[in-house]
Each structure stands twice: as structure tokens, then as C-alpha cells.
Protein backbone atom coordinates (compact mmCIF):
# COMPACT_ATOMS: atom_id res chain seq x y z
CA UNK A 1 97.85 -11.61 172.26
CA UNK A 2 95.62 -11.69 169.13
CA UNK A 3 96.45 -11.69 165.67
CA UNK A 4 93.73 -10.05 162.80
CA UNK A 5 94.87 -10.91 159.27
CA UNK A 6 91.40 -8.50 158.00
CA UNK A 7 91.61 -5.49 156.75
CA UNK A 8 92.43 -2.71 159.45
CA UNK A 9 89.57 0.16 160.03
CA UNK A 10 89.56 3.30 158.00
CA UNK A 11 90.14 5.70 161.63
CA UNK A 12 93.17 3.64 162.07
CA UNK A 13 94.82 4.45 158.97
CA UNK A 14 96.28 7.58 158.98
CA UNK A 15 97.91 8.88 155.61
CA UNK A 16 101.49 10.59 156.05
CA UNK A 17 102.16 14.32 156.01
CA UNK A 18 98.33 15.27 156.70
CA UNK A 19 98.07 18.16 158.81
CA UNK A 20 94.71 19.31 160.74
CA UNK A 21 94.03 23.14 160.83
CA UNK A 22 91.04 23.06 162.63
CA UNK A 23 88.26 21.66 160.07
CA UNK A 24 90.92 21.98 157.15
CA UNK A 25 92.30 18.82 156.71
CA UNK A 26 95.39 19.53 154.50
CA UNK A 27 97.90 16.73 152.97
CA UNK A 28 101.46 18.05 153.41
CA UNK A 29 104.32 16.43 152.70
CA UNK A 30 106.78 15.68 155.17
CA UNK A 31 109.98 17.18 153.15
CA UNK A 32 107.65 19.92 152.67
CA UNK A 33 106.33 20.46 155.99
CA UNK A 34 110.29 20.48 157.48
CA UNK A 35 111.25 23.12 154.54
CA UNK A 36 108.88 25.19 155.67
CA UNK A 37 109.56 24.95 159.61
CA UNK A 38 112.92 25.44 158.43
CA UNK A 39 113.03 28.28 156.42
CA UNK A 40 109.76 29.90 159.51
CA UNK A 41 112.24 29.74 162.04
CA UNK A 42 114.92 31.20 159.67
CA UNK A 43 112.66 34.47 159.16
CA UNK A 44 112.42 34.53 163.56
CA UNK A 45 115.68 34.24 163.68
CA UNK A 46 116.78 36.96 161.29
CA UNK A 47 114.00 38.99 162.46
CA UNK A 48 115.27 38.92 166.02
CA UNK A 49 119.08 39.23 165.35
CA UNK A 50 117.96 42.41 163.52
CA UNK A 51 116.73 43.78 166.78
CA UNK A 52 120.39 44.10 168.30
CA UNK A 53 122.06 45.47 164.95
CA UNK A 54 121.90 48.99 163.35
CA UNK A 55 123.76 52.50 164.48
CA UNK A 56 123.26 51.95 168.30
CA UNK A 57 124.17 48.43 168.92
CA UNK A 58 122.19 46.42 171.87
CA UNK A 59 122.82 43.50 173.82
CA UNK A 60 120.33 40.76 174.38
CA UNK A 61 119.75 42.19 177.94
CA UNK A 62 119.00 45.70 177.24
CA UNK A 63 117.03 44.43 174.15
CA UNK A 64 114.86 42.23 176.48
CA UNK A 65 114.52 44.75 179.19
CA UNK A 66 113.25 47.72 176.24
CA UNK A 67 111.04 44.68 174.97
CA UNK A 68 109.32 45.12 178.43
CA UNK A 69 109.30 48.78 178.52
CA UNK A 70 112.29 49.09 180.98
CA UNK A 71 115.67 50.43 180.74
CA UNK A 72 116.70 53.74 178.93
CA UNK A 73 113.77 56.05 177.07
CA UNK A 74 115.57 56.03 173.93
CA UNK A 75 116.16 52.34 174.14
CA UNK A 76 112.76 51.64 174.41
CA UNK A 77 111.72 54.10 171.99
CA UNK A 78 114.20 52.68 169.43
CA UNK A 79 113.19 48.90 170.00
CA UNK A 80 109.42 49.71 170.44
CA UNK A 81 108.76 52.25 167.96
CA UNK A 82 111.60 51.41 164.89
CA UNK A 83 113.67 48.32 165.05
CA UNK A 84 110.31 46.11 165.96
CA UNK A 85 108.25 47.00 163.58
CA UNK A 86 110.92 47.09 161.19
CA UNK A 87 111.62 43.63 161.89
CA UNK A 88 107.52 42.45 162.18
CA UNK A 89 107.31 43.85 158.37
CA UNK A 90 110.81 42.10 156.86
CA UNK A 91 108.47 38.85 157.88
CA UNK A 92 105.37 40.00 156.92
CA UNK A 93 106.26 41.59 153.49
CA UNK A 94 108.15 39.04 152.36
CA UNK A 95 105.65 36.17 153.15
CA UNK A 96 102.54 37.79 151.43
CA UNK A 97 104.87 38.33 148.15
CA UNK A 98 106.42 34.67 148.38
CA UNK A 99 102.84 33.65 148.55
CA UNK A 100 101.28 36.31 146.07
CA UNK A 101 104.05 34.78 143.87
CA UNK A 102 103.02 31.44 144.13
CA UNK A 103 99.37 31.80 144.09
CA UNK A 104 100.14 34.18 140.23
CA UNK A 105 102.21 31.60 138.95
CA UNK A 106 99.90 28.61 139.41
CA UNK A 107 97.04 31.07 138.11
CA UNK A 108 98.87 32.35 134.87
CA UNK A 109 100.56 28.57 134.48
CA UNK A 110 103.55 30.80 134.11
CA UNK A 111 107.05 30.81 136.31
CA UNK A 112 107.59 34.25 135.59
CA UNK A 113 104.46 35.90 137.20
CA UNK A 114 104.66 37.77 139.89
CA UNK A 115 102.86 41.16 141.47
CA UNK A 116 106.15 43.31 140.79
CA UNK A 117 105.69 41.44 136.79
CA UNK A 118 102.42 41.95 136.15
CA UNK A 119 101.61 45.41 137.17
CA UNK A 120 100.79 45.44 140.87
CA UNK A 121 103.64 46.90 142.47
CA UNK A 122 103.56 49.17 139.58
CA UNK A 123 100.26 50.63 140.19
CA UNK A 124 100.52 51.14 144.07
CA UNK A 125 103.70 52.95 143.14
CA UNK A 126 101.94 55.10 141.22
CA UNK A 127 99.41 55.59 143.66
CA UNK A 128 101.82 56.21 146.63
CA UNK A 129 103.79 58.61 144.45
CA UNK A 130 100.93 60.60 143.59
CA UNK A 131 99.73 61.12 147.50
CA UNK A 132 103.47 62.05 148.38
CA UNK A 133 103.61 64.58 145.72
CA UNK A 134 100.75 66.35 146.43
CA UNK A 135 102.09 66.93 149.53
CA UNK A 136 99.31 64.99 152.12
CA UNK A 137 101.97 62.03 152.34
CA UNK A 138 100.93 61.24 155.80
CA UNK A 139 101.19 57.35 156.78
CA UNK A 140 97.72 56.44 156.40
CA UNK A 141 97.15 58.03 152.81
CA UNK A 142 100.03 56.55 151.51
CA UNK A 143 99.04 53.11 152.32
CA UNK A 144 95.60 53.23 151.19
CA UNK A 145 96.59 55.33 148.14
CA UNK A 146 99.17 52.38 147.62
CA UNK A 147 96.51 49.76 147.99
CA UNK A 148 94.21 51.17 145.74
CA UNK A 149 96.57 51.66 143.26
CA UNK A 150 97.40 47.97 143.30
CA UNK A 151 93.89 47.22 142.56
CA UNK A 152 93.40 49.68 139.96
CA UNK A 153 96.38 47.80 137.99
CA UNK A 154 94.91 44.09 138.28
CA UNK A 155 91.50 45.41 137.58
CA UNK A 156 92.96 47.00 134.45
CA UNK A 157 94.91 43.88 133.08
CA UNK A 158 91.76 41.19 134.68
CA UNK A 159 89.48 43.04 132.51
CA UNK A 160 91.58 43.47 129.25
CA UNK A 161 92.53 40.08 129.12
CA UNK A 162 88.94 38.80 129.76
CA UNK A 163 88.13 41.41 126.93
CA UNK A 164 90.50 39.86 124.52
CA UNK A 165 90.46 36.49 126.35
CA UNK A 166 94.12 36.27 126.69
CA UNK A 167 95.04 33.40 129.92
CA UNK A 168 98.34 32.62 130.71
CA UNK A 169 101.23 33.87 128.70
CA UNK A 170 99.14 36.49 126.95
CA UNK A 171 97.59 37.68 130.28
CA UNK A 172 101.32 38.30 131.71
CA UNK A 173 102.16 40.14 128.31
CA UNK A 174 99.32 42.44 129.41
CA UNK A 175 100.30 42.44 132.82
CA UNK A 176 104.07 43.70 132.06
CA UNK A 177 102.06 46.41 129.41
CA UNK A 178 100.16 47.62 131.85
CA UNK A 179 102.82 48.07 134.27
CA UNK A 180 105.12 50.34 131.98
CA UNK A 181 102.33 52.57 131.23
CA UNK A 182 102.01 53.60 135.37
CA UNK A 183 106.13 53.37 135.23
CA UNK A 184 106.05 56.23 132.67
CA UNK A 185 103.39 57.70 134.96
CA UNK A 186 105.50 57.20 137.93
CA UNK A 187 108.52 58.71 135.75
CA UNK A 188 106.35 61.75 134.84
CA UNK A 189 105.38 62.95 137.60
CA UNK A 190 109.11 62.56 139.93
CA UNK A 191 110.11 64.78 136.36
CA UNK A 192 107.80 67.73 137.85
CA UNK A 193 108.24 67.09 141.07
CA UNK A 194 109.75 69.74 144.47
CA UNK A 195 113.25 68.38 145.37
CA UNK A 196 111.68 67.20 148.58
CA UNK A 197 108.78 65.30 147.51
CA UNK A 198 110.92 63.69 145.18
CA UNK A 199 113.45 62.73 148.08
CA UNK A 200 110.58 61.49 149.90
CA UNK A 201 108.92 59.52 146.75
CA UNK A 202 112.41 58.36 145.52
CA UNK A 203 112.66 56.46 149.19
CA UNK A 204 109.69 54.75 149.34
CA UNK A 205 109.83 53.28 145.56
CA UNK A 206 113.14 52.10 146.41
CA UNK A 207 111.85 49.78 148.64
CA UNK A 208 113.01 50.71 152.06
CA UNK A 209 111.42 49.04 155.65
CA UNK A 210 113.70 52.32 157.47
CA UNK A 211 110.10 54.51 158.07
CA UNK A 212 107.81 51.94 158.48
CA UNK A 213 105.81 52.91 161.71
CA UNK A 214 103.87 50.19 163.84
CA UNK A 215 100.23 51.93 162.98
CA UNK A 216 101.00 51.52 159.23
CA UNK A 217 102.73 47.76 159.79
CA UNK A 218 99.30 46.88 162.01
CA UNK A 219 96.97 48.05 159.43
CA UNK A 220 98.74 46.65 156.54
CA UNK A 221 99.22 42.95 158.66
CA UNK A 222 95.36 42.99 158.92
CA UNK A 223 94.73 43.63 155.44
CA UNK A 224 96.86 40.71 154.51
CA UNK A 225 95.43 38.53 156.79
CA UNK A 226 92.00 39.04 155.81
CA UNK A 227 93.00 38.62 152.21
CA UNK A 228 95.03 35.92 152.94
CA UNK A 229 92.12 33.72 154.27
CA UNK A 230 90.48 32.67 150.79
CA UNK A 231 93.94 31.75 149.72
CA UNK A 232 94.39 29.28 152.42
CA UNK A 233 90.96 28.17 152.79
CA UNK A 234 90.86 27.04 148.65
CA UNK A 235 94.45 26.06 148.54
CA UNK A 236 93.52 22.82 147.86
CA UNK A 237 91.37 23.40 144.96
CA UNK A 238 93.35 26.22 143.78
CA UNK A 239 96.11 23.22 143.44
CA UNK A 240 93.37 20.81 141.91
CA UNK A 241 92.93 24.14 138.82
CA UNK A 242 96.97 23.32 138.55
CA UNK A 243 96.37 19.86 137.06
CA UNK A 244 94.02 21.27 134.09
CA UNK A 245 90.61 22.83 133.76
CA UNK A 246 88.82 19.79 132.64
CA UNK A 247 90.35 17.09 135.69
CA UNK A 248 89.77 19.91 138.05
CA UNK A 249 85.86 20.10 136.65
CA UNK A 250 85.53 16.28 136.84
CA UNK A 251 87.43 16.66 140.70
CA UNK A 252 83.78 18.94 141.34
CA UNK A 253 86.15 22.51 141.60
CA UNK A 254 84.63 25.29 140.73
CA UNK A 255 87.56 26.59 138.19
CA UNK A 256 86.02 29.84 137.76
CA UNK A 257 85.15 30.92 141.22
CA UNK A 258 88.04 29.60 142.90
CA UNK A 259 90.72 31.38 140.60
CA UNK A 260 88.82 34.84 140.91
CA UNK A 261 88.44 34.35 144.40
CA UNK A 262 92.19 33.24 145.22
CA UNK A 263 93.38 35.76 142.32
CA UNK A 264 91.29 38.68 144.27
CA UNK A 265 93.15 37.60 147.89
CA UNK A 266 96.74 37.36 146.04
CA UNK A 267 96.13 41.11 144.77
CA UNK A 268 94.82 42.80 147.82
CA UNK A 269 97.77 40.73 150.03
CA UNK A 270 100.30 42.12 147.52
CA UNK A 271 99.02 45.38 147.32
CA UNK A 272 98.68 45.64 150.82
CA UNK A 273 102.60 44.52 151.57
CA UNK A 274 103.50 47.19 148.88
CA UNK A 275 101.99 49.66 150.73
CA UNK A 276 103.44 49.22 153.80
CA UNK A 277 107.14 48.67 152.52
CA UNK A 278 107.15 50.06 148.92
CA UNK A 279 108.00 48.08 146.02
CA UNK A 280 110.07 45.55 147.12
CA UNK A 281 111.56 43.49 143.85
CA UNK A 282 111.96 40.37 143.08
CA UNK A 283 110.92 38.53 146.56
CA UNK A 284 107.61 37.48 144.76
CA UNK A 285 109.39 36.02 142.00
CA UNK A 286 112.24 34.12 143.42
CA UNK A 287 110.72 32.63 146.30
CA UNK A 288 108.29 30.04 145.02
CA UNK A 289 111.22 28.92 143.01
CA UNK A 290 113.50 28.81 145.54
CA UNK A 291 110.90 26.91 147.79
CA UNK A 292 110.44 24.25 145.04
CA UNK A 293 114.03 23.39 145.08
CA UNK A 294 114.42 23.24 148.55
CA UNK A 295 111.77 20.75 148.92
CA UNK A 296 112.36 18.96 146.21
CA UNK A 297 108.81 19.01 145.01
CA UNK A 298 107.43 19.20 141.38
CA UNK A 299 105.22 21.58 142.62
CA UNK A 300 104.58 24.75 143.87
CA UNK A 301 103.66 24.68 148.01
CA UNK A 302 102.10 28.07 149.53
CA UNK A 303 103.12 26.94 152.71
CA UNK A 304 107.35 26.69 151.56
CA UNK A 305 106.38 29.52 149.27
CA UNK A 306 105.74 32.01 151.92
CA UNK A 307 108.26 30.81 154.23
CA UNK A 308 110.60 31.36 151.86
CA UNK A 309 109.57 35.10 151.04
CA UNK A 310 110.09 35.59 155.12
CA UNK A 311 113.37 34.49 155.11
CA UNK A 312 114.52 36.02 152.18
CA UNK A 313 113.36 39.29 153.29
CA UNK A 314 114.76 39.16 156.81
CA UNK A 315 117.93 37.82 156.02
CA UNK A 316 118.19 40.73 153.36
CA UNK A 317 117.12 43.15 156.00
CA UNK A 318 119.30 42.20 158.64
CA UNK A 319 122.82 41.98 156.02
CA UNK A 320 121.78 45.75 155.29
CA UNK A 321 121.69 46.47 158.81
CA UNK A 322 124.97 44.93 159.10
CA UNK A 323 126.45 45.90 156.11
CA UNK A 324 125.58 49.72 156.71
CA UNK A 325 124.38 50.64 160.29
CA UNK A 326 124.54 54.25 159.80
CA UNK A 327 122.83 54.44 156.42
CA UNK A 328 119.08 54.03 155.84
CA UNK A 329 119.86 51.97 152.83
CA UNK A 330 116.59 50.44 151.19
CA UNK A 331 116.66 46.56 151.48
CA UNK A 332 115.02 46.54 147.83
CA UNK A 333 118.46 47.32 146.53
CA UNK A 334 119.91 44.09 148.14
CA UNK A 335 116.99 42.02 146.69
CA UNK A 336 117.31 44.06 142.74
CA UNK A 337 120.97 43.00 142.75
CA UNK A 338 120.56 39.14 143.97
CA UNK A 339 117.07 38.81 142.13
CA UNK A 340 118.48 39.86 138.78
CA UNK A 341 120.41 37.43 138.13
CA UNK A 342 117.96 34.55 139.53
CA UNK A 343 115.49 35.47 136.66
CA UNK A 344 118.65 34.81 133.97
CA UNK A 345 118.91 31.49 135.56
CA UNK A 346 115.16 31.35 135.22
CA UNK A 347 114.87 32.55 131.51
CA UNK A 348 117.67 30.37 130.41
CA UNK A 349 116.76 26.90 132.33
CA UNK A 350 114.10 25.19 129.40
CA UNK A 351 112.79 23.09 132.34
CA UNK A 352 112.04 25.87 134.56
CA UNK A 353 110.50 28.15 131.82
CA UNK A 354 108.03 27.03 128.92
């Protein structure tokens, strides 16, 4: 046995909480890293449990044999075709607005920005609205009507706050401008709407995951994904921009570039979730807040941030499945009435808001 009082290689130190994602190397806490595994596997869980609950109750045998393709028609039908895909898009939704949430309120330096704040979920109402009234509301237009809508808004409030150079707070003023004037549009045109386009626009803007269908929940997964990549990819130096402009210069970041390309990904993946579940309030907001406290960290973790926007989501879905089986009632209701009150706390905590 031999002794070595020099110093020990670099390969054989090996900092805590880093992570390997192929060539990303990414330092994660371990409080953080557990939060998130946490709250992931709190999203599966509610996600599955919602698969036995709702007007026809299942047991886990007939819900594994439909799974398959066996058993009953309707069974199979009703797993395969609503409850699934259902389920798939509580998850999905909610993690692209808890980390559209995040990634807007490290760009605006703000704890109160968010997609359904600044004028996304605004403008891919308005866009969704306007395909359903005209009366070609099938799946496909919706969505893509929806997303473009979403992009229409941040292009709007990107370019009049680089027109009156207005960052941060000013840039969310704009934001929350913008998104009353397609609001009014919104409220405008269910005014002069047929009694059932309005039914049919008054259930999508409330939020609901009832009619999602699995083409619409594949397409919009895709589209998140996609825009989802630059976000994770430049995490790093999108939490480098965090620290200030200048140490993030002198850190070799391109500020610039990497909040237009990261701000680009967080619109499109918000857009994209709106469009495949409607407006869905408050999820964005209150989950990178929520995340923060439940790791304990100072700062604001993508990772916790979009785990947390799963599990809020699914757990809302599945107590409105619970709550009322036999009523298609929109889970954007549940998240109005807890999220309200969250943004009190936030507006009156001075070391939460600046």
C-alpha cells in the first residue's frame, strides 16, 4: 500500500452534481437534480392515475390490456384515442410553460413574466378564435392558426420594445399592452359570433385538455421539442446573461445571440403548447417559483422549472377528473383559481418581486 501526499490528477477529480448529456457537460446540483426527479415522477404518476379515472372507471388490468390493443372496442378506443393523449399533453403542456416561464423571467430579469403575461397566449387565442369562427376549425388549422398567432404577439412587443429600447420592466409593460389589445380582439369577435362557434371558441380559451386528439398532441410535442433544443443546448450561457451583461461579455457569451436565440425557442414552445391545449393560465408563472422554493436555490433551474409545470398540470388534470367525471370541465379553471392567489403572494413578497 502506497501513500501520495501530491496533488491528485485533474480526471480523478470529479466536481459534485455534474451531469453528462452526451457532449453537454452540465453542473447540477444535487438538491436540484432530486427536485426535479421528484417532481418528473410526480407528473408519471398523475399522468397514469388519470388513465383509470373519468365517467367510465377502469381497473389497472383492463387499462393495461386496452394499452395493448386488447379487451373491449370502446375500452381501447377510450384509452387509445382520449384518456392517453389527454394524459401525454397534461405533461407536455405544462413542462414547455414551466420552462417558457423560466426561460422569460431570466430574459426580462422580471418574476412576473410569463407567455400568458406578456402577450403570447393572448395572441394564439386570438388566432385560434378567429379559425373557429370562420367556421374551418378543424384540428390542424387551429393549431397552426394558434401558433402563428403566438408569434405574431412576441414579434409585435420584440420589435416595439427594441424600437423604444425598453428591456426588462418596460418590455413586460409592453408585453401586458399588447396582450389586451388581441383580448379586446378576442372579445370582439365572440360579441358577433353564431351560438355554436362561440360554444366551440368559449371551450378552447378556457383551457380545456377534454378534445385534444393524438394527431394534434404529436404535432404540437414535435414543435416543442424542436424549439426546445436551443433552450437546452445554451442553458448554460443563457444562465451566465443572468449574472449581468458585462460578466457574461467578459465569461466570452454572446449576450445578444444567445437571448434572441433562447427568447425565439421559449416563444415557439409556448405557442406551440397553447395550441394544442388552449390558454392554460398561470402554469408558466407559478412554476419557476414554485421550483425555486422547492430546491432551495437562489436561482431559477430549467430543469426543476419544467418539472414543476408537469406536475402541476397533471395533478390539476387528474383532481378535475376526479372531482367531476361526467363533466368536461376545463383544467384552466382549476389552475385560474389556485394561480390567482400565488401572484398576490408574489406581488406582495418585496424579496420575490423588485
Amino acid at each position: 500500500m502506497t501513500a501520495s501526499n501530491g496533488p491528485r490528477p485533474v480526471s480523478a477529480i470529479r466536481p459534485r452534481g455534474l451531469v453528462r448529456l452526451g457532449p453537454l457537460t452540465v453542473a447540477i446540483p444535487p438538491r436540484v437534480l432530486l427536485v426535479a426527479l421528484a417532481l418528473g415522477a410526480a407528473a408519471l404518476a398523475s399522468a397514469v392515475g388519470s388513465l383509470f379515472v373519468g365517467e367510465v372507471s377502469l381497473g389497472p388490468s383492463e387499462v393495461l390490456a386496452a394499452l395493448s390493443g386488447e379487451g373491449p372496442r370502446q375500452n381501447v378506443f377510450l384509452l387509445q384515442s382520449v384518456r392517453l393523449p389527454r394524459a401525454l399533453a397534461g405533461v407536455v403542456i405544462g413542462a414547455t410553460l414551466g420552462l417558457s416561464g423560466a426561460v422569460f423571467q431570466v430574459l426580462a430579469r422580471n418574476p412576473l413574466a410569463s407567455p400568458d403575461v406578456v402577450g403570447v397566449q393572448s395572441g394564439a387565442a386570438a388566432g385560434a378564435v378567429l379559425v373557429i369562427l370562420s367556421g374551418t376549425a378543424a384540428a390542424g388549422r387551429v393549431s397552426t392558426a394558434a401558433m402563428t398567432g403566438g408569434l405574431i404577439a412576441a414579434i409585435i412587443v420584440g420589435g416595439v420594445s427594441r424600437l423604444r429600447r425598453a428591456f426588462g420592466d418596460q418590455e413586460l409593460v409592453v408585453g401586458i399592452g399588447v396582450a389586451a389589445l388581441f383580448e379586446a380582439f378576442v372579445a370582439y369577435t365572440l360579441v358577433r359570433a353564431d351560438t355554436a362557434d362561440l360554444v366551440r371558441a368559449t371551450v378552447w380559451l378556457s383551457g380545456s385538455l377534454v378534445n385534444v386528439e393524438p394527431a394534434t398532441v404529436r404535432a404540437g410535442t414535435v414543435a416543442i421539442v424542436l424549439a426546445a433544443v436551443p433552450i437546452v443546448v445554451l442553458a448554460r450561457s443563457l444562465g451566465a446573461t443572468a449574472l449581468g451583461v458585462d460578466l457574461a461579455r467578459v465569461l466570452g457569451v454572446r449576450v445578444g445571440a444567445v437571448r434572441a436565440t433562447v427568447g425565439v425557442g421559449a416563444v415557439v414552445a409556448a405557442a406551440a403548447a397553447t395550441s394544442v391545449g388552449g390558454p392554460i393560465p398561470f402554469v408558466a408563472l407559478a412554476a419557476p417559483h414554485l421550483g425555486r422554493l422547492l430546491a432551495r436555490s437562489p436561482g431559477t433551474s430549467l430543469a426543476v422549472s419544467a418539472a414543476t409545470g408537469a406536475a402541476l398540470l397533471a395533478l390539476a388534470d387528474l383532481i378535475v377528473r376526479l372531482v367531476a367525471p361526467t363533466v368536461a370541465l376545463p383544467v384552466g379553471l382549476l389552475t385560474a383559481l389556485t394561480g390567482a392567489p400565488l401572484l398576490f403572494v408574489l406581488v406582495l413578497r418585496r424579496d420575490t418581486v423588485r
